[in-house]
N, C-alpha and C. Protein backbone atom coordinates (compact mmCIF):
# COMPACT_ATOMS: atom_id res chain seq x y z
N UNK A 1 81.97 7.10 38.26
CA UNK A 1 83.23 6.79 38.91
C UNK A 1 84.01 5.83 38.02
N UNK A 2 85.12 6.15 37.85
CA UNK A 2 85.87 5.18 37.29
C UNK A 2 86.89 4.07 37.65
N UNK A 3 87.57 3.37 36.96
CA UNK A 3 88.12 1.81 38.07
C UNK A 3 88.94 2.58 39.14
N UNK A 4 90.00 3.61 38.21
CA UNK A 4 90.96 4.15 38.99
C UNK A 4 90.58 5.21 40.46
N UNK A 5 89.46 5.71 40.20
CA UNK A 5 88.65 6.35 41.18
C UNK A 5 88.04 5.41 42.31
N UNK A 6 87.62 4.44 41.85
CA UNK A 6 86.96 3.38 43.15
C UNK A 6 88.30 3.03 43.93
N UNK A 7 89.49 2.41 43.41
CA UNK A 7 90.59 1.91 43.90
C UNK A 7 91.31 2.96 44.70
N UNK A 8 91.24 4.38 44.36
CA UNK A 8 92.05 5.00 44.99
C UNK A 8 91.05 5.38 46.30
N UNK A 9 89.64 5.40 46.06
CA UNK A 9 88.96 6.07 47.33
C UNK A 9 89.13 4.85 48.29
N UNK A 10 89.12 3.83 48.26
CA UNK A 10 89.13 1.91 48.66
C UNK A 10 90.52 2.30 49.02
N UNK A 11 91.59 2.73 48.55
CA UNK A 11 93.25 2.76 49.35
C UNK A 11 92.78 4.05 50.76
N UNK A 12 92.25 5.04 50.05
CA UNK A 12 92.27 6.55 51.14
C UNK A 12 91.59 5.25 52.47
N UNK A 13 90.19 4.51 51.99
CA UNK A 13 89.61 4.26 53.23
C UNK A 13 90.33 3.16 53.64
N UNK A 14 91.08 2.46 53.73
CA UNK A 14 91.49 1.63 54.14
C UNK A 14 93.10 2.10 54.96
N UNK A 15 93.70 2.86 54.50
CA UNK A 15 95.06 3.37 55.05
C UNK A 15 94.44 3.72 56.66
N UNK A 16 95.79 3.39 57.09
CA UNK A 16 95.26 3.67 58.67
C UNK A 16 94.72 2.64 59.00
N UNK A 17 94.00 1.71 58.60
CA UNK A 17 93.13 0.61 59.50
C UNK A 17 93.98 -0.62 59.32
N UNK A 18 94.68 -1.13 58.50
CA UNK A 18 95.41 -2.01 57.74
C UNK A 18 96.63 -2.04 57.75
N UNK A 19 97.41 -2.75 57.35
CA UNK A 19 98.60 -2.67 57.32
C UNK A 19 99.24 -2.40 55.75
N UNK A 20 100.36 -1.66 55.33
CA UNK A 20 100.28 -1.58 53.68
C UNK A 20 100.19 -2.84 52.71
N UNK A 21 100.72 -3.97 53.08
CA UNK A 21 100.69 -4.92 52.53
C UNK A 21 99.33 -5.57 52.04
N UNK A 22 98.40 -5.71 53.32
CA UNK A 22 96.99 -6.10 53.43
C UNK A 22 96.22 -5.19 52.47
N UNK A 23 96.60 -3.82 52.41
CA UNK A 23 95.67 -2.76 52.09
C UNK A 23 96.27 -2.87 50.07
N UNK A 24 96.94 -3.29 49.67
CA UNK A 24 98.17 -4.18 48.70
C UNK A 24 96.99 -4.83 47.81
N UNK A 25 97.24 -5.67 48.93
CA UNK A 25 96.61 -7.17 48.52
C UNK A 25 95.46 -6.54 47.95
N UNK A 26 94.56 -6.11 48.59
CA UNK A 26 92.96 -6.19 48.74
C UNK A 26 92.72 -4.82 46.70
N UNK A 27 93.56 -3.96 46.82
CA UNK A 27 93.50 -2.83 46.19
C UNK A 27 94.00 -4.02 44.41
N UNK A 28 94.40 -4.61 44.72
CA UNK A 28 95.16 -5.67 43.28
C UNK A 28 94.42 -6.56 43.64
N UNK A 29 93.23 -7.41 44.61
CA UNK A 29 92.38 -8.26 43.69
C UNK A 29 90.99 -7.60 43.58
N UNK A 30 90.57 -6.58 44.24
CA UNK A 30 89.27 -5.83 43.16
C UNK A 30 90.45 -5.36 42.24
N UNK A 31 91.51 -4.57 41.98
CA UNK A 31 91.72 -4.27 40.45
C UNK A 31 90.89 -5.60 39.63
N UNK A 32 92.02 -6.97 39.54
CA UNK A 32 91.78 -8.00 39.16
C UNK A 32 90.35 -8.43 38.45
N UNK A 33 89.40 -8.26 39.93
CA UNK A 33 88.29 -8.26 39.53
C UNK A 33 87.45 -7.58 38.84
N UNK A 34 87.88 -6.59 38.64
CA UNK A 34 86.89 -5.17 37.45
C UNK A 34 87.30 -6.14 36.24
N UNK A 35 88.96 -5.92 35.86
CA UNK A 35 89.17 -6.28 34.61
C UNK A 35 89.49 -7.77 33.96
N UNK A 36 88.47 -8.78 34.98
CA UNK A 36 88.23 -10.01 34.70
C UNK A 36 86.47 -9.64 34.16
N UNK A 37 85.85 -8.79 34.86
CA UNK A 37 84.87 -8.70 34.43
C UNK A 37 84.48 -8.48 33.28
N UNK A 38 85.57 -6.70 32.87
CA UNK A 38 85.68 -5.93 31.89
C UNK A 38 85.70 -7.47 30.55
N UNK A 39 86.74 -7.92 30.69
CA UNK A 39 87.09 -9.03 29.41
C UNK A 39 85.68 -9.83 29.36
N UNK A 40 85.06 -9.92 30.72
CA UNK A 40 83.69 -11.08 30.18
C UNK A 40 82.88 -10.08 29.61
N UNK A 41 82.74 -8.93 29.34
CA UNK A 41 81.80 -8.31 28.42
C UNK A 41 81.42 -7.13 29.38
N UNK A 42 81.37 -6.98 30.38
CA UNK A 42 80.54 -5.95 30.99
C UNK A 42 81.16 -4.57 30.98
N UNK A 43 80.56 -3.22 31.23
CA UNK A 43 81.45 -2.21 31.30
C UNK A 43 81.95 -1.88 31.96
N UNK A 44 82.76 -1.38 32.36
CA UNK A 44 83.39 -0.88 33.82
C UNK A 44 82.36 0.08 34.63
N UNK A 45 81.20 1.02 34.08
CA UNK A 45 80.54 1.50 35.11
C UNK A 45 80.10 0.29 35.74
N UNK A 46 78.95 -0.87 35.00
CA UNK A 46 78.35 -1.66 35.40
C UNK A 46 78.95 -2.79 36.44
N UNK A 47 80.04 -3.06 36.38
CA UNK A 47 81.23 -3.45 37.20
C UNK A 47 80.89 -3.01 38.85
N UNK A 48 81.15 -1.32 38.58
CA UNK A 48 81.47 -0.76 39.52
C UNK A 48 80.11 -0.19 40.46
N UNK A 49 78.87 -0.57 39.91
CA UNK A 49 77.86 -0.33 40.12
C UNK A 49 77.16 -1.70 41.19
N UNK A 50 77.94 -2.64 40.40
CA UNK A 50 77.47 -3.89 40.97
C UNK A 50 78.47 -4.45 42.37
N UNK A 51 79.41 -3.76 42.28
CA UNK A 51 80.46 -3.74 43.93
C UNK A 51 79.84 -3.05 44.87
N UNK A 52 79.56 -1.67 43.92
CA UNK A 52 78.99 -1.11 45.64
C UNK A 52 79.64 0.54 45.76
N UNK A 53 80.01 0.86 46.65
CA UNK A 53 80.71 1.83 47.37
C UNK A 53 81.93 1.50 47.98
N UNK A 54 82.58 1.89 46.98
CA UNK A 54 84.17 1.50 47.56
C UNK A 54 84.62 1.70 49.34
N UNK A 55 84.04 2.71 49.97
CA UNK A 55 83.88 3.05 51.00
C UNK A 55 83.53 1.79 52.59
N UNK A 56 82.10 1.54 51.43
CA UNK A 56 81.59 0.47 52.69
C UNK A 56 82.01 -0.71 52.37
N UNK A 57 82.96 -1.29 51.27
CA UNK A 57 83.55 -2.68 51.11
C UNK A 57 84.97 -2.57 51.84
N UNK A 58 85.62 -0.91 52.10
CA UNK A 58 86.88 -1.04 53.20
C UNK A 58 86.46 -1.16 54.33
N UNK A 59 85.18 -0.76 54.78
CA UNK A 59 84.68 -0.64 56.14
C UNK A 59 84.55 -2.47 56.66
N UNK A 60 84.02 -2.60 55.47
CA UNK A 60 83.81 -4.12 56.14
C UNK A 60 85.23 -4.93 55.68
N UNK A 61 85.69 -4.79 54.91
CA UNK A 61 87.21 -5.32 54.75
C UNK A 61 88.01 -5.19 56.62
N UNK A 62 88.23 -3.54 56.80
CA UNK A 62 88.82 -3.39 57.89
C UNK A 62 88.38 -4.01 58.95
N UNK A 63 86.78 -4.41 59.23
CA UNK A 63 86.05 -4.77 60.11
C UNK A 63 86.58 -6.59 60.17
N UNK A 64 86.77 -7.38 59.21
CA UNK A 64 87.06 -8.44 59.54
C UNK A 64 88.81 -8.62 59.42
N UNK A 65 89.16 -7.81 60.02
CA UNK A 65 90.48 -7.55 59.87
C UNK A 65 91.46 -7.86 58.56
N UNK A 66 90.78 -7.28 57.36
CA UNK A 66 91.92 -7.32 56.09
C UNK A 66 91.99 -8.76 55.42
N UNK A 67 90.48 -9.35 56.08
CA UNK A 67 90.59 -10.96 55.64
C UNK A 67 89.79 -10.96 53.82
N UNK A 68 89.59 -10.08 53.37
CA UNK A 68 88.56 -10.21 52.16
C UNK A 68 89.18 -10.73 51.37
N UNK A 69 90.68 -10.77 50.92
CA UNK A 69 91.37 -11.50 49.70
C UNK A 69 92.15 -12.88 50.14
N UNK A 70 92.75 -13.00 51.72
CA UNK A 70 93.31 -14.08 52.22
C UNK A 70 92.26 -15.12 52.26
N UNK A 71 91.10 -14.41 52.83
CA UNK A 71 90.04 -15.73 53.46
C UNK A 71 88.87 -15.70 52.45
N UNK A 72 89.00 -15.58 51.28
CA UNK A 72 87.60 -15.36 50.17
C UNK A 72 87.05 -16.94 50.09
N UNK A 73 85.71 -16.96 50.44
CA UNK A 73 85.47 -18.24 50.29
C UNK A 73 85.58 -18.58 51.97
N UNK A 74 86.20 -18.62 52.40
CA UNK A 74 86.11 -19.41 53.68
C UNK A 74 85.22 -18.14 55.11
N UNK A 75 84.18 -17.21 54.60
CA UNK A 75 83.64 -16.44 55.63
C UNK A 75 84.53 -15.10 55.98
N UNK A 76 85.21 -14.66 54.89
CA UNK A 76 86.22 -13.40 55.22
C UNK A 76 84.85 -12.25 55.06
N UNK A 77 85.78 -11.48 54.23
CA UNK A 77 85.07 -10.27 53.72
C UNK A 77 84.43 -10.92 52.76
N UNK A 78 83.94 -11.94 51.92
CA UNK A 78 83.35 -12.09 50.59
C UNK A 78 82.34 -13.28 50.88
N UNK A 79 81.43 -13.42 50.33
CA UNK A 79 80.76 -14.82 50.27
C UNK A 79 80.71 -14.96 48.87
N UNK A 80 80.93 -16.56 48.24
CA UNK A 80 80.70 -16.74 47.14
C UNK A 80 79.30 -17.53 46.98
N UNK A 81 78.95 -17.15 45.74
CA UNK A 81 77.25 -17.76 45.50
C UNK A 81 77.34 -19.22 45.01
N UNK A 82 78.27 -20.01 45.51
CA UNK A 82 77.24 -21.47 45.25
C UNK A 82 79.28 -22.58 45.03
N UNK A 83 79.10 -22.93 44.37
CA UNK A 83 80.47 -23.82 43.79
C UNK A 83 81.90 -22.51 43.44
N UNK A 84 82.92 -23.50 43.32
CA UNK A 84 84.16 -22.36 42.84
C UNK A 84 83.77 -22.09 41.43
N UNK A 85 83.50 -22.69 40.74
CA UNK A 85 83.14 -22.08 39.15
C UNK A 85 82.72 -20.99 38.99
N UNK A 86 81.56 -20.88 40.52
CA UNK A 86 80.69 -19.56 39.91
C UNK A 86 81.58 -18.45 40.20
N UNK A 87 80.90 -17.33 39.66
CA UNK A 87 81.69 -15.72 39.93
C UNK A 87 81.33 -15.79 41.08
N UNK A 88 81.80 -14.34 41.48
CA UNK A 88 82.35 -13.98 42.59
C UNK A 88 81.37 -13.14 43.33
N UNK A 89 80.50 -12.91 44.01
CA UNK A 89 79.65 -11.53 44.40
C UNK A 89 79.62 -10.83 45.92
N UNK A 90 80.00 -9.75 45.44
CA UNK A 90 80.71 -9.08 46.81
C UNK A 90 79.74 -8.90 47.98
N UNK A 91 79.59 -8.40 49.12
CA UNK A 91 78.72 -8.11 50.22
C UNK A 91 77.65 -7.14 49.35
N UNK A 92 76.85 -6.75 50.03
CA UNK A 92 75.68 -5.73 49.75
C UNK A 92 75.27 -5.97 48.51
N UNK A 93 75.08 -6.85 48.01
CA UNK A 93 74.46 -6.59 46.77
C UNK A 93 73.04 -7.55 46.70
N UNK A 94 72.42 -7.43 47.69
CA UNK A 94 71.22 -9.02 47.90
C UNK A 94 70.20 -8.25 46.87
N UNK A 95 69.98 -7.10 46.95
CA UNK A 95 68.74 -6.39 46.39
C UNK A 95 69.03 -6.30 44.68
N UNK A 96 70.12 -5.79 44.42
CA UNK A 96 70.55 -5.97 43.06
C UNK A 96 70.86 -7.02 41.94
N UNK A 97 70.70 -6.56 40.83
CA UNK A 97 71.05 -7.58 39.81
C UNK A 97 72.01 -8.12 40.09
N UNK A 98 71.94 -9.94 40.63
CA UNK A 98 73.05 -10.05 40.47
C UNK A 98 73.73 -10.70 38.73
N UNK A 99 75.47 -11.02 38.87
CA UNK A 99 76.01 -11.31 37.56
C UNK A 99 75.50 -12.76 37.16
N UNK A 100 75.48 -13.49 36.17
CA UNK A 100 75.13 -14.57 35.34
C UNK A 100 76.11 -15.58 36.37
N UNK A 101 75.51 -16.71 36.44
CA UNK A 101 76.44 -18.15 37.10
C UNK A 101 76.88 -18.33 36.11
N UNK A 102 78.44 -19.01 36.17
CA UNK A 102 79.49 -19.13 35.31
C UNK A 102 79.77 -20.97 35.73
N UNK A 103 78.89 -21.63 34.86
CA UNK A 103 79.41 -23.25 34.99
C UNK A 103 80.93 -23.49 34.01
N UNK A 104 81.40 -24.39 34.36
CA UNK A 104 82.58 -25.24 33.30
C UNK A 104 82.03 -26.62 33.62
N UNK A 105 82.14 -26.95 32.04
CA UNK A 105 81.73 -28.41 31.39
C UNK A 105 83.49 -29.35 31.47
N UNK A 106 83.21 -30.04 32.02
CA UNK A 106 84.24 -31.42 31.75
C UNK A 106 84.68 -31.31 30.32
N UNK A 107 85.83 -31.72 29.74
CA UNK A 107 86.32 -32.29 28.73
C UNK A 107 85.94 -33.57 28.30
N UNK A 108 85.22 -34.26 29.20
CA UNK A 108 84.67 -35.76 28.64
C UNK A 108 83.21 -35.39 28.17
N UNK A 109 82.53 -34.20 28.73
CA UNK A 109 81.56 -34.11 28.28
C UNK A 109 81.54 -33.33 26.78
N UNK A 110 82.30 -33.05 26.95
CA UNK A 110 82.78 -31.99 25.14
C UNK A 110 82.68 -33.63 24.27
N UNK A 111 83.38 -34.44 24.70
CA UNK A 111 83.67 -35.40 24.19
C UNK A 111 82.62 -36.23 23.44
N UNK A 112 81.98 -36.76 24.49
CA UNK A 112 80.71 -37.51 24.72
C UNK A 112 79.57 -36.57 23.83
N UNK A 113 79.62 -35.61 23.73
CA UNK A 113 78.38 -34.62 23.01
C UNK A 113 78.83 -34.94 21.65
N UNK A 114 79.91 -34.27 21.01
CA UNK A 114 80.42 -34.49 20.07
C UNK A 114 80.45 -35.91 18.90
N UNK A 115 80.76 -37.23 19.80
CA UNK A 115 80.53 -38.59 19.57
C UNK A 115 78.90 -38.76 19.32
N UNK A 116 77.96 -38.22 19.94
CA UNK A 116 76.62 -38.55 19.93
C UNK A 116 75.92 -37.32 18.59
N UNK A 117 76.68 -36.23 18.64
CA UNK A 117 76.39 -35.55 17.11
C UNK A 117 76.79 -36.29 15.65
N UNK A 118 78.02 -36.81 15.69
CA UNK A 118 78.78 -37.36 14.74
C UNK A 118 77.98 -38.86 14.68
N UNK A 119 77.57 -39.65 15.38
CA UNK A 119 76.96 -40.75 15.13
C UNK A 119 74.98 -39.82 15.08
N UNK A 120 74.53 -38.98 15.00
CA UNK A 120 73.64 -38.43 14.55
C UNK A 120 73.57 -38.18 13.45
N UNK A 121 74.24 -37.55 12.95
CA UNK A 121 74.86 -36.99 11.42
C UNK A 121 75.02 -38.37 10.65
N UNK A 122 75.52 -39.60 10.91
CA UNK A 122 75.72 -40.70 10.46
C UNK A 122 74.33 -41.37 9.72
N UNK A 123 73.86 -41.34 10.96
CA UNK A 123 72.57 -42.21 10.87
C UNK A 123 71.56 -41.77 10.36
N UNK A 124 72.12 -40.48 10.29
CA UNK A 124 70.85 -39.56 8.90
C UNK A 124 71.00 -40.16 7.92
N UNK A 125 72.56 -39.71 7.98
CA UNK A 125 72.53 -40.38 6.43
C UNK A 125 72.62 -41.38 6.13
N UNK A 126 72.57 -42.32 7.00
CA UNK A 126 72.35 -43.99 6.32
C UNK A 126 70.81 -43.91 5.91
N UNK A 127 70.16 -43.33 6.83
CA UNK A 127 68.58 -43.79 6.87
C UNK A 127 67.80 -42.67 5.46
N UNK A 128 68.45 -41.48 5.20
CA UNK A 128 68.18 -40.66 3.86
C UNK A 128 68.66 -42.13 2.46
N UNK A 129 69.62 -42.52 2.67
CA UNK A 129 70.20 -43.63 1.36
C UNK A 129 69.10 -44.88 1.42
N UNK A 130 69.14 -45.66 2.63
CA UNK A 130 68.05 -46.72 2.48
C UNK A 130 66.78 -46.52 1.92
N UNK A 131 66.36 -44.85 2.29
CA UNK A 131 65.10 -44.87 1.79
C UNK A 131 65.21 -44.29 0.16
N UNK A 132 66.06 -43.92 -0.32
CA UNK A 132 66.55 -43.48 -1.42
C UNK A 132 66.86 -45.02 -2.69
N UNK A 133 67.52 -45.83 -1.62
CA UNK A 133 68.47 -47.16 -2.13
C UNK A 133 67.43 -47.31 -3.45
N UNK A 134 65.88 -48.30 -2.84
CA UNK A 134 64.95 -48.64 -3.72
C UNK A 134 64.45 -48.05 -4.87
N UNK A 135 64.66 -46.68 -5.22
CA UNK A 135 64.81 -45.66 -6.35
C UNK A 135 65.73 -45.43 -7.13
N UNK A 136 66.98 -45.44 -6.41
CA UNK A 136 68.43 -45.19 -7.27
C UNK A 136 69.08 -45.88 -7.65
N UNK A 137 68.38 -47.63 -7.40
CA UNK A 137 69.07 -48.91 -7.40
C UNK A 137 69.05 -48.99 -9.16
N UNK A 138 67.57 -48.94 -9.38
CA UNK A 138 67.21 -49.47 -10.70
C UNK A 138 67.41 -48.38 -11.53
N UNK A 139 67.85 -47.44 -11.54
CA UNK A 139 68.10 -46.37 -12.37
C UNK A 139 69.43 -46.41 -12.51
N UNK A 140 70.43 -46.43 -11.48
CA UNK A 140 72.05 -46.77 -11.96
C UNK A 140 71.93 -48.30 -12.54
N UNK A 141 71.25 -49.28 -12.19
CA UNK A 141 71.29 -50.45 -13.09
C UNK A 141 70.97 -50.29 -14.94
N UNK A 142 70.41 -49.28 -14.73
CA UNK A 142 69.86 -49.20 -16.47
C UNK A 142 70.97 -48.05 -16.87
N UNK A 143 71.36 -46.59 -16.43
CA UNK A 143 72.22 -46.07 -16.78
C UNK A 143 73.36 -47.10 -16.76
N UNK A 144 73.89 -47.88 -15.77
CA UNK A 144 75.10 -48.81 -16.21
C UNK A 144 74.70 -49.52 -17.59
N UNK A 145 73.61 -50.19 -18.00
CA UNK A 145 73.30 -51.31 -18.59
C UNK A 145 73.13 -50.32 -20.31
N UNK A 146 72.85 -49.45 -20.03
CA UNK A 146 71.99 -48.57 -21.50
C UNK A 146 74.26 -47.80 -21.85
N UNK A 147 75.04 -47.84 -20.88
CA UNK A 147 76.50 -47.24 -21.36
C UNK A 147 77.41 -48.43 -21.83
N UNK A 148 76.87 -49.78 -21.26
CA UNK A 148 77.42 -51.10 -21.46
C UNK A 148 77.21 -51.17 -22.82
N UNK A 149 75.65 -51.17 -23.27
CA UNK A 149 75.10 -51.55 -24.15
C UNK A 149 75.80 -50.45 -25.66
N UNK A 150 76.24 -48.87 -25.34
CA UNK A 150 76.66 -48.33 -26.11
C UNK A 150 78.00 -48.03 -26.75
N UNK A 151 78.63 -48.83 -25.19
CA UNK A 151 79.68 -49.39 -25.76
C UNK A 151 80.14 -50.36 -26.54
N UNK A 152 79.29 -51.15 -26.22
CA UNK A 152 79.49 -52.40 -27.01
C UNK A 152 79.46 -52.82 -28.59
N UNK A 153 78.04 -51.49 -28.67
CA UNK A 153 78.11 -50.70 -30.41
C UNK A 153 79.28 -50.47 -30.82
N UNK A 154 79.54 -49.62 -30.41
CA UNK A 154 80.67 -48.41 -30.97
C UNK A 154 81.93 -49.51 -30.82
């Protein structure tokens, strides 16, 4: 089945129970949702495999009266799995794979990671030179001292 095939059988079952607007709404945010998916990597069968039956998501759409895109999140047609960050996962799918949890990191934490790499990277290299210092000290002292000395010839 393809996106355009799920959406149009999801309009046939829903006409008549709905009003056009509602039946609107609902048909443009599963579009939405295939091809938010599509961009995170997945294919559109696998998409459409993991919704269901376009059929029994109008049945239960119509059943809570056309609430699946107004009331998402608040007990409509949809339950979401955990915080708003995560994706989205439609009815019927308890038995199936579900999709990967989708966290977002703070900007202070980008921050804070970054500061603690860069003072990592630092302290290498102070601590590679100190242990180096006692070796390379007396060898640039004599290369300085042995170019002093050949200058001073010439």
């Amino acid at each position: 089945m393809t996106k355009q095939e799920f959406l149009e059988t999801m309009r046939l079952a829903l006409n008549g129970r709905l009003d056009s607007g509602q039946v609107m709404d609902n048909l443009q945010y599963y579009e939405e949702y295939i091809n938010t998916e599509i961009r995170k990597g997945a294919t559109e069968e696998e998409v459409l495999e993991r919704l269901g039956d376009p059929r029994l998501i109008a049945r239960t759409i119509a059943q809570t009266g056309g609430s699946s895109v107004s009331e998402a999140g608040r007990g409509g047609g949809s339950r979401w799995s955990g915080a708003e960050e995560e994706e989205y996962m439609p009815y019927g799918q308890s038995g199936e794979k579900q999709a990967p949890r989708v966290f977002r990191v703070p900007a202070w934490v980008w921050i804070l990671l970054v500061l603690v790499v860069v003072l990592l990277v630092i302290s290498t290299i102070f601590s590679i030179l100190a242990a180096l210092l006692p070796i390379l000290l007396p060898i640039l002292v004599v290369v300085f001292l042995v170019k002093m000395f050949r200058d001073w010839i010439n």
